[in-house]
C-alpha atoms as a PDB file:
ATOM      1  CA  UNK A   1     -14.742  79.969 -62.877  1.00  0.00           C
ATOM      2  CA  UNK A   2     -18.548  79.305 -62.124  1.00  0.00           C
ATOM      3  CA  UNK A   3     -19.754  79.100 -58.954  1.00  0.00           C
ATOM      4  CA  UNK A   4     -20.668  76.200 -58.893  1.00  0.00           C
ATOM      5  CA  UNK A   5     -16.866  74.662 -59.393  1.00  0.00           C
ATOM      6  CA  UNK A   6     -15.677  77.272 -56.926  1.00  0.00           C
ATOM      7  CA  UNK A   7     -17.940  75.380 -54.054  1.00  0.00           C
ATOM      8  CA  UNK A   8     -16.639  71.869 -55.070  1.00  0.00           C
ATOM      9  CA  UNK A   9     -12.596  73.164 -55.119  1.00  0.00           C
ATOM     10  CA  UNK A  10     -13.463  74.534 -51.531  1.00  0.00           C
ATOM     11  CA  UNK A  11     -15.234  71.160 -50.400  1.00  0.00           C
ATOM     12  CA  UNK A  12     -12.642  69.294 -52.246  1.00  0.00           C
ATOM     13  CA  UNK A  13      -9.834  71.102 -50.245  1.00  0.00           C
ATOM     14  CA  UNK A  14     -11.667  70.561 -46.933  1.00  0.00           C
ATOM     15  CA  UNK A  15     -11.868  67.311 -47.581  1.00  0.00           C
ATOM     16  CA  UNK A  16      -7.895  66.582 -48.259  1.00  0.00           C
ATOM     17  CA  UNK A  17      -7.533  68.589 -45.058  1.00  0.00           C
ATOM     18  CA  UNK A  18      -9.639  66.479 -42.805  1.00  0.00           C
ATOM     19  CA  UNK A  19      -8.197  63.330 -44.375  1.00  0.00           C
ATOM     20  CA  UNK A  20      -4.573  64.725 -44.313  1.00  0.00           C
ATOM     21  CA  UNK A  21      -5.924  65.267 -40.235  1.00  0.00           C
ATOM     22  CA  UNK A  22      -6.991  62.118 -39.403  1.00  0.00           C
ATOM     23  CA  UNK A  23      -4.220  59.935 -41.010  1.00  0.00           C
ATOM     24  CA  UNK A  24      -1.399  62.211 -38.621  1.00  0.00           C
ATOM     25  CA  UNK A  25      -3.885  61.683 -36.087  1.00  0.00           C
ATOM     26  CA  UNK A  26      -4.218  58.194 -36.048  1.00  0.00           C
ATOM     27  CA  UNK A  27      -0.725  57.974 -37.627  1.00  0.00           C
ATOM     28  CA  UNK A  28       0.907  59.963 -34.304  1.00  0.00           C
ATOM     29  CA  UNK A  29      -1.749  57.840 -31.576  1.00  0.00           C
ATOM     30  CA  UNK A  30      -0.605  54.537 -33.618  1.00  0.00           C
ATOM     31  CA  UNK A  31       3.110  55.082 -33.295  1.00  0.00           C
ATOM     32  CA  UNK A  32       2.823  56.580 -30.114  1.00  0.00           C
ATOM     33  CA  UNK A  33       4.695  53.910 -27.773  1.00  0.00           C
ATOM     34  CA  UNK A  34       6.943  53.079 -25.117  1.00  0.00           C
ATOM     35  CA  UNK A  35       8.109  50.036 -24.150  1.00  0.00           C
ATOM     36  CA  UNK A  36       7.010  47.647 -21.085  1.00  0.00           C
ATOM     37  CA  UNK A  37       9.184  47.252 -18.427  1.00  0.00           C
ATOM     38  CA  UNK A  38      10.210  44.161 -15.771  1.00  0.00           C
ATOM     39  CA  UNK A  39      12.757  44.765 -13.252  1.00  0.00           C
ATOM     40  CA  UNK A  40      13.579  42.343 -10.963  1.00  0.00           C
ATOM     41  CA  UNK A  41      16.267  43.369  -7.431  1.00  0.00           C
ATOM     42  CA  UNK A  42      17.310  41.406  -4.807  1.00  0.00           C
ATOM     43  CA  UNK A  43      18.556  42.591  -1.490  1.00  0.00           C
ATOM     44  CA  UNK A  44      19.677  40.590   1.015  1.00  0.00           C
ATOM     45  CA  UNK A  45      20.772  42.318   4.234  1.00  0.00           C
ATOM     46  CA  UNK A  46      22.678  40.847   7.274  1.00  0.00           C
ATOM     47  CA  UNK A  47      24.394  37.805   5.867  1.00  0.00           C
ATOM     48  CA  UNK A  48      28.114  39.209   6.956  1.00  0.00           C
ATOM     49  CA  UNK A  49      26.500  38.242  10.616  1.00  0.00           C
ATOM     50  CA  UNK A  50      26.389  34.242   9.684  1.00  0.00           C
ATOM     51  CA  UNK A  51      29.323  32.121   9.395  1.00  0.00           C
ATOM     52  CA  UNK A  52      28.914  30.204   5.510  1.00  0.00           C
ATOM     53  CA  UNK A  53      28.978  26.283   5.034  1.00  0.00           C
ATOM     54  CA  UNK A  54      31.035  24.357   2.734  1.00  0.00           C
ATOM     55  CA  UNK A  55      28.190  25.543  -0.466  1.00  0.00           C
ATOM     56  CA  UNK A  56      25.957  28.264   0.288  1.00  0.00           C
ATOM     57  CA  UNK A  57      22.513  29.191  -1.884  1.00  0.00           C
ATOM     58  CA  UNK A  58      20.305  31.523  -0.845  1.00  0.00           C
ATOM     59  CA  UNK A  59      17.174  30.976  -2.988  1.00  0.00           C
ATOM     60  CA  UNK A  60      14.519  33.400  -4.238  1.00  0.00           C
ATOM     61  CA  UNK A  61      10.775  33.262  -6.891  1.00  0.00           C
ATOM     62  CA  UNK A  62      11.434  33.532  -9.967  1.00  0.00           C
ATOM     63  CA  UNK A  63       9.640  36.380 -12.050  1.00  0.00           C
ATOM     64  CA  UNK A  64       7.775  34.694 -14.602  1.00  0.00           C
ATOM     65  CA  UNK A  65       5.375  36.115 -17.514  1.00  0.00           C
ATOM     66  CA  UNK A  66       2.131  34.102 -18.509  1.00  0.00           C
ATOM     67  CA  UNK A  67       3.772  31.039 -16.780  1.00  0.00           C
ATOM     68  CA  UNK A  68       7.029  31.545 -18.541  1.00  0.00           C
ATOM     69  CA  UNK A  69      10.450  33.240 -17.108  1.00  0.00           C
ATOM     70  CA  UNK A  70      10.995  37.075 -17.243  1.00  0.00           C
ATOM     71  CA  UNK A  71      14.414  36.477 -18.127  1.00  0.00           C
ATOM     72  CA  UNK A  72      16.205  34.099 -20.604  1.00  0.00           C
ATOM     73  CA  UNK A  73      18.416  31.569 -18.668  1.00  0.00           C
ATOM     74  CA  UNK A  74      20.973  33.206 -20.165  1.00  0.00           C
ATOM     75  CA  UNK A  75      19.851  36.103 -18.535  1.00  0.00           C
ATOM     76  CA  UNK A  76      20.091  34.867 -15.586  1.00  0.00           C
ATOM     77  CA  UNK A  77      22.775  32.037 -15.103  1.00  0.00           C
ATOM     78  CA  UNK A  78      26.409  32.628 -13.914  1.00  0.00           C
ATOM     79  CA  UNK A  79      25.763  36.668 -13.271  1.00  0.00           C
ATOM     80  CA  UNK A  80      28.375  37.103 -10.814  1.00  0.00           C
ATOM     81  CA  UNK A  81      27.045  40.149  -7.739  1.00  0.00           C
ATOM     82  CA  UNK A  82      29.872  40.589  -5.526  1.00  0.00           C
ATOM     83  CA  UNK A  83      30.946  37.337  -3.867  1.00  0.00           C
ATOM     84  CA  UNK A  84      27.739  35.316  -5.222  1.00  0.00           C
ATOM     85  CA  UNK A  85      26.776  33.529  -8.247  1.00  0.00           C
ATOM     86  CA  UNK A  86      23.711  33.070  -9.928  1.00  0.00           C
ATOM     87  CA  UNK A  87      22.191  29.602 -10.431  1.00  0.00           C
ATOM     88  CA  UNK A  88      18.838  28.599 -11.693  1.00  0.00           C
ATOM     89  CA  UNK A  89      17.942  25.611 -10.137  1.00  0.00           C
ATOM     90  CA  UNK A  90      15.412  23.213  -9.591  1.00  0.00           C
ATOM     91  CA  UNK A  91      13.046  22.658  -6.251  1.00  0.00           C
ATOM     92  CA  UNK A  92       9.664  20.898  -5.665  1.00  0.00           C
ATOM     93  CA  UNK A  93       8.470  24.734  -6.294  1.00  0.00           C
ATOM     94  CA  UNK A  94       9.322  24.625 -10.038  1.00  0.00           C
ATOM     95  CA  UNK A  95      12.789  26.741 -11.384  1.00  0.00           C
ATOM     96  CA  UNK A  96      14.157  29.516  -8.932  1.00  0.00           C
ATOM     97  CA  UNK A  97      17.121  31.885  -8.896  1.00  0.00           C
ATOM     98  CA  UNK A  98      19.929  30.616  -6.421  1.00  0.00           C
ATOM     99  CA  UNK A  99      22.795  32.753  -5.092  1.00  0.00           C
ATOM    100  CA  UNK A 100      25.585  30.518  -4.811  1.00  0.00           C
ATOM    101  CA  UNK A 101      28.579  32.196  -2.144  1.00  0.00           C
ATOM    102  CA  UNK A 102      31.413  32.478  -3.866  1.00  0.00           C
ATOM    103  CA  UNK A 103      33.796  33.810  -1.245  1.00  0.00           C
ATOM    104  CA  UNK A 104      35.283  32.580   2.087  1.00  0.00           C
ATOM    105  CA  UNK A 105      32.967  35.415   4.075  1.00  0.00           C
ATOM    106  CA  UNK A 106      29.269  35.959   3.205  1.00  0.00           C
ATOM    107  CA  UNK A 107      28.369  39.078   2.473  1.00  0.00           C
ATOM    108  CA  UNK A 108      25.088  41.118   1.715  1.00  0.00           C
ATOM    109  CA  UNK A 109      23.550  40.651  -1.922  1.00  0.00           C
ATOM    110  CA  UNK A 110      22.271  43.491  -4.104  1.00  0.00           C
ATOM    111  CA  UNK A 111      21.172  41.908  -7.610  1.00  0.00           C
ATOM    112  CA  UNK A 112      19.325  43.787 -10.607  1.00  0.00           C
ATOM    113  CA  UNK A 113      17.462  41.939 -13.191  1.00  0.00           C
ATOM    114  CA  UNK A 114      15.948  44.061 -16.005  1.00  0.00           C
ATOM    115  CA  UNK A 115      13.901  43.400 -19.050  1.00  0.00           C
ATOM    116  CA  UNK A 116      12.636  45.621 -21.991  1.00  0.00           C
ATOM    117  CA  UNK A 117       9.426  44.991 -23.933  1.00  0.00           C
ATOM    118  CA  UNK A 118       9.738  47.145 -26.956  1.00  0.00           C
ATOM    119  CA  UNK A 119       6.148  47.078 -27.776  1.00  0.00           C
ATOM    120  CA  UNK A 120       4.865  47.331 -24.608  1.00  0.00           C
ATOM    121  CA  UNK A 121       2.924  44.067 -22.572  1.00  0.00           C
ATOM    122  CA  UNK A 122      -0.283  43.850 -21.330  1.00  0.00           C
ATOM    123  CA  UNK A 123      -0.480  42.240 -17.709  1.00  0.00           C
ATOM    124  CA  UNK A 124      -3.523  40.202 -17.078  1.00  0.00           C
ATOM    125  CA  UNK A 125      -3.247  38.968 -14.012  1.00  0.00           C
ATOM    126  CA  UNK A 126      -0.308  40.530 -12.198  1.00  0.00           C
ATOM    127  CA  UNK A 127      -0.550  37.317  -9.614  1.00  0.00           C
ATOM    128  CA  UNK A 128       0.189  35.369 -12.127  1.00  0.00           C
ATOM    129  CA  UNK A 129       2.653  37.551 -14.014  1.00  0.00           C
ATOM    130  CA  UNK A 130       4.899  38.112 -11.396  1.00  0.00           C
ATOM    131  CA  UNK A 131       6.986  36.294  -8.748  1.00  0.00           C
ATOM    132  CA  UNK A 132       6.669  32.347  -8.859  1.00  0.00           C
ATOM    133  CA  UNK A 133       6.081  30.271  -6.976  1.00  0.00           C
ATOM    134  CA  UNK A 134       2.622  30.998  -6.617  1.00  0.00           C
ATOM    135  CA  UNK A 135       0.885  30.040  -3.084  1.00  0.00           C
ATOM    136  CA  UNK A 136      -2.606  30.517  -1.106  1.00  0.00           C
ATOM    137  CA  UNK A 137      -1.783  33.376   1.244  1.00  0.00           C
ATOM    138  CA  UNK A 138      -0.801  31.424   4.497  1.00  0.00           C
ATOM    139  CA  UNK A 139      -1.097  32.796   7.920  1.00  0.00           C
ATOM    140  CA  UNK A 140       1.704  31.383   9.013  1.00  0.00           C
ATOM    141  CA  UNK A 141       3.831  33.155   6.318  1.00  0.00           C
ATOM    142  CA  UNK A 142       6.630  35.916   7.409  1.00  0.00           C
ATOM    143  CA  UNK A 143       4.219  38.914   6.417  1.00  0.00           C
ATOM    144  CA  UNK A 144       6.302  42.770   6.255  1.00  0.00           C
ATOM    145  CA  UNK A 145       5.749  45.955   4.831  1.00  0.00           C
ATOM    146  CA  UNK A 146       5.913  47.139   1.386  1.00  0.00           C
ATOM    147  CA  UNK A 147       6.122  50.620  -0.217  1.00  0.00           C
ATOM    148  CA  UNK A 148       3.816  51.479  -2.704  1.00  0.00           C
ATOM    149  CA  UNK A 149       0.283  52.837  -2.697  1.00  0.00           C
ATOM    150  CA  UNK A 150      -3.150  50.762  -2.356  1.00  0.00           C
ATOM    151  CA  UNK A 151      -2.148  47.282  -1.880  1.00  0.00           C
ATOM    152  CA  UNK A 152      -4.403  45.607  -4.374  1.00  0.00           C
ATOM    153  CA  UNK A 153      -4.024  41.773  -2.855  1.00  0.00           C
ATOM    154  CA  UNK A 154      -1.012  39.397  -1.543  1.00  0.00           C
ATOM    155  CA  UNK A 155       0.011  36.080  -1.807  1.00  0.00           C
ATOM    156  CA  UNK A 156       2.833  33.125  -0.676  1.00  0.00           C
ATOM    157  CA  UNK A 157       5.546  32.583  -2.412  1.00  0.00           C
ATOM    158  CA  UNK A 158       8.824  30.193  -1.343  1.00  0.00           C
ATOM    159  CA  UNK A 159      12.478  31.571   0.019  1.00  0.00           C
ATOM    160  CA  UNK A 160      14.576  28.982   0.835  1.00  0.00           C
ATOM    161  CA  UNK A 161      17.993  29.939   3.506  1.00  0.00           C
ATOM    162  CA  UNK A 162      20.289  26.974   4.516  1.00  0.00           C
ATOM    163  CA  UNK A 163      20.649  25.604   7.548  1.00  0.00           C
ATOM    164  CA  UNK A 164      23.890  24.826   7.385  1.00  0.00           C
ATOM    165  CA  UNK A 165      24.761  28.528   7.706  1.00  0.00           C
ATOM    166  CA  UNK A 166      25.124  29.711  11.704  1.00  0.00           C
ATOM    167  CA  UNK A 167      25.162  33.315  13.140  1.00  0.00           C
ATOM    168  CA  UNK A 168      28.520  34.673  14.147  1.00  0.00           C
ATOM    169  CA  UNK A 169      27.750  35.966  17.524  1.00  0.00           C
ATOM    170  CA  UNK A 170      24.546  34.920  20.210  1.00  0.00           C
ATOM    171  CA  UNK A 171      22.655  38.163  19.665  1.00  0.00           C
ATOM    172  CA  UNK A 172      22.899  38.201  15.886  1.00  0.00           C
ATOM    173  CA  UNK A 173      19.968  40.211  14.087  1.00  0.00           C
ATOM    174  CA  UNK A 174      17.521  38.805  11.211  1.00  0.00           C
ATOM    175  CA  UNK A 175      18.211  38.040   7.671  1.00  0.00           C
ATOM    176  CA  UNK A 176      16.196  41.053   6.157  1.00  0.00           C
ATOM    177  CA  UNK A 177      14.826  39.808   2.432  1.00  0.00           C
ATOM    178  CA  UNK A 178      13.783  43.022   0.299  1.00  0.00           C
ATOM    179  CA  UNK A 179      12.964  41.980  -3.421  1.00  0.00           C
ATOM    180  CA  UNK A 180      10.832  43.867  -6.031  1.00  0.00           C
ATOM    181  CA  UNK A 181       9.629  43.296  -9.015  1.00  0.00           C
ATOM    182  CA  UNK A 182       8.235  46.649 -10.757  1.00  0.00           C
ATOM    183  CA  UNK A 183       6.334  45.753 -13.839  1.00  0.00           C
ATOM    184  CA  UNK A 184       5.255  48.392 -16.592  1.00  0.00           C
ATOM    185  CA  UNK A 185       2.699  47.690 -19.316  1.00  0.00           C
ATOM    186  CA  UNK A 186       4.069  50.437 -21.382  1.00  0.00           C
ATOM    187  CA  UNK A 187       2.437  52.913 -24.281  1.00  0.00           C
ATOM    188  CA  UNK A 188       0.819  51.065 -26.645  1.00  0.00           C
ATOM    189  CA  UNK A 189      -1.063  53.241 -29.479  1.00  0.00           C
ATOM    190  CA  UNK A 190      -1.641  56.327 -27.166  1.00  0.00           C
ATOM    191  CA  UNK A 191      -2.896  53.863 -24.152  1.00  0.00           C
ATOM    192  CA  UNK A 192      -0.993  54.436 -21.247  1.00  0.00           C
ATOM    193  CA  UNK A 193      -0.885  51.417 -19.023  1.00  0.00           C
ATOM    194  CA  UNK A 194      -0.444  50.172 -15.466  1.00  0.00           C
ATOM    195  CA  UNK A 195       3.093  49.810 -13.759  1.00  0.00           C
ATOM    196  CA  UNK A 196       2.845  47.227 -10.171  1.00  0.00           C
ATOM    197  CA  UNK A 197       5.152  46.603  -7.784  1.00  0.00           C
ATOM    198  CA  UNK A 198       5.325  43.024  -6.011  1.00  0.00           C
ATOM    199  CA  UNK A 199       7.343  43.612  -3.316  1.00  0.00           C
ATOM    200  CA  UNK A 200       8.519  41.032  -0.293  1.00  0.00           C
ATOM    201  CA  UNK A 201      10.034  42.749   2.701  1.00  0.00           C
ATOM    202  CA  UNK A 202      10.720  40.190   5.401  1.00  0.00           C
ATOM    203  CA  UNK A 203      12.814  39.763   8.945  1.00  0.00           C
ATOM    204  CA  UNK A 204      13.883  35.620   9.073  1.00  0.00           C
ATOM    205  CA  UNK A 205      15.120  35.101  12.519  1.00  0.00           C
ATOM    206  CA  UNK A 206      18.308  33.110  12.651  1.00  0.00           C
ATOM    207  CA  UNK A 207      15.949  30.048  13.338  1.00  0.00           C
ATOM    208  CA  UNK A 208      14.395  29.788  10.954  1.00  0.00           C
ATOM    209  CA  UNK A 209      15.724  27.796   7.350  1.00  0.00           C
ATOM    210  CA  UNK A 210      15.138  25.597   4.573  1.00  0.00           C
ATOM    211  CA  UNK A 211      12.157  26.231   2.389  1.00  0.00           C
ATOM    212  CA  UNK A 212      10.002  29.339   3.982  1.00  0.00           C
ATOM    213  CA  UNK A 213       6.564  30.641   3.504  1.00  0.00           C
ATOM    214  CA  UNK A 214       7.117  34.252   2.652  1.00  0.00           C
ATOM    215  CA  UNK A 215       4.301  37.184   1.406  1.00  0.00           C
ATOM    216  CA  UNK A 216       4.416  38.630  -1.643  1.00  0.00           C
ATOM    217  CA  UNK A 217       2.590  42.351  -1.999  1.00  0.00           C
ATOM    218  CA  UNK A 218       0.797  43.819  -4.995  1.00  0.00           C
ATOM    219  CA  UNK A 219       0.468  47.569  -5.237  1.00  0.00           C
ATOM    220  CA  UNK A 220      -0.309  50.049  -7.972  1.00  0.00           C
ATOM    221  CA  UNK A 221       1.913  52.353  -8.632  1.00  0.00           C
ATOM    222  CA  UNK A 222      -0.350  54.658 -10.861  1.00  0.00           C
ATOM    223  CA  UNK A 223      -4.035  54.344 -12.045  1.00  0.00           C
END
């Protein structure tokens, strides 16, 4: 073998290996994913204090996506959480969730919604991408605390508690409202992206009913 053909077998095999490199490279970052992630929960604490009406709905937002629902109605319609049924209905807000009492005593609700994005979702505006219905921040909303690092911004959005239901006993304590939504973007090719949490955590005094100003609470929940 000359020389010469010895130096273009060793270039040629250099250059298989760095193509052979490059297409597990971008073959691994390409199918490198994990999937986005909306969960939705619902706690409702104190309602075993209040005596129910003849129909009782406790209403909450909706999570939407790009101005469309999280969930399917499917999803979301008739799910039965101890003694309270889900209802989608409709309010001068747009669509929300309703619980709908289902039993002769109210009782506290705990609720999980959850929703898989196999190829991962990118969140534009998480305002807009998470709990509807959407409102200017009011100051004379119910404002609480939320957990999660770095609030990035808040907003109003709607409860609505009947006032047809009455508290049991004079000194009876507030409603207390706790309901996340944790949204993950995902993996996508490598790119690891953002998970927020829009949290509500409000005290309603027994006074206070019908269609309700609450805030809503954007945090970061890695960077």
């Amino acid at each position: 073998m000359k020389i010469a053909d010895g130096k273009i077998l060793i270039v040629g095999i250099i250059a298989f290996i760095v193509v052979i490199s490059l297409v597990w490279f971008f073959g691994i970052v390409y199918i490198n994913n994990s999937p986005g992630v909306y969960k939705y929960t619902v706690d409702i604490e104190g309602l075993e204090n209040y005596e129910p009406s003849l129909i009782t709905d406790i209403i909450v937002p909706l999570p939407v996506r790009g101005d469309q629902p999280v969930f399917s109605d499917d999803e979301l319609q008739y799910r039965t959480f101890g003694n309270w049924k889900t209802v989608l209905v409709m309010t001068r807000y747009g669509k929300m969730l309703a619980f709908e009492s289902v039993g002769r005593n109210l009782t506290d609700i705990h609720a999980e919604f959850y929703q898989k994005y196999p190829e991962g979702t990118w969140i534009e505006n998480i305002t807009r991408e998470s709990f509807s219905p959407v409102l200017p921040l009011s100051p004379s909303a119910y404002t609480g605390n939320t957990n999660g690092n770095d609030p990035a911004h808040a907003y109003s959005t709607i409860i609505y508690i009947p006032d047809t239901i009455r508290p049991l006993h004079p000194e009876t304590d507030s409603l207390i409202f706790d309901l996340k939504l944790v949204a993950s973007e995902g993996m996508q090719h490598s790119r690891v992206g953002r998970t927020y949490q829009v949290a509500i955590l409000e005290k309603i005094p027994p006074d206070v009913n019908n269609m309700t100003q609450v805030v809503a609470q954007v945090s970061i929940m890695n960077s």
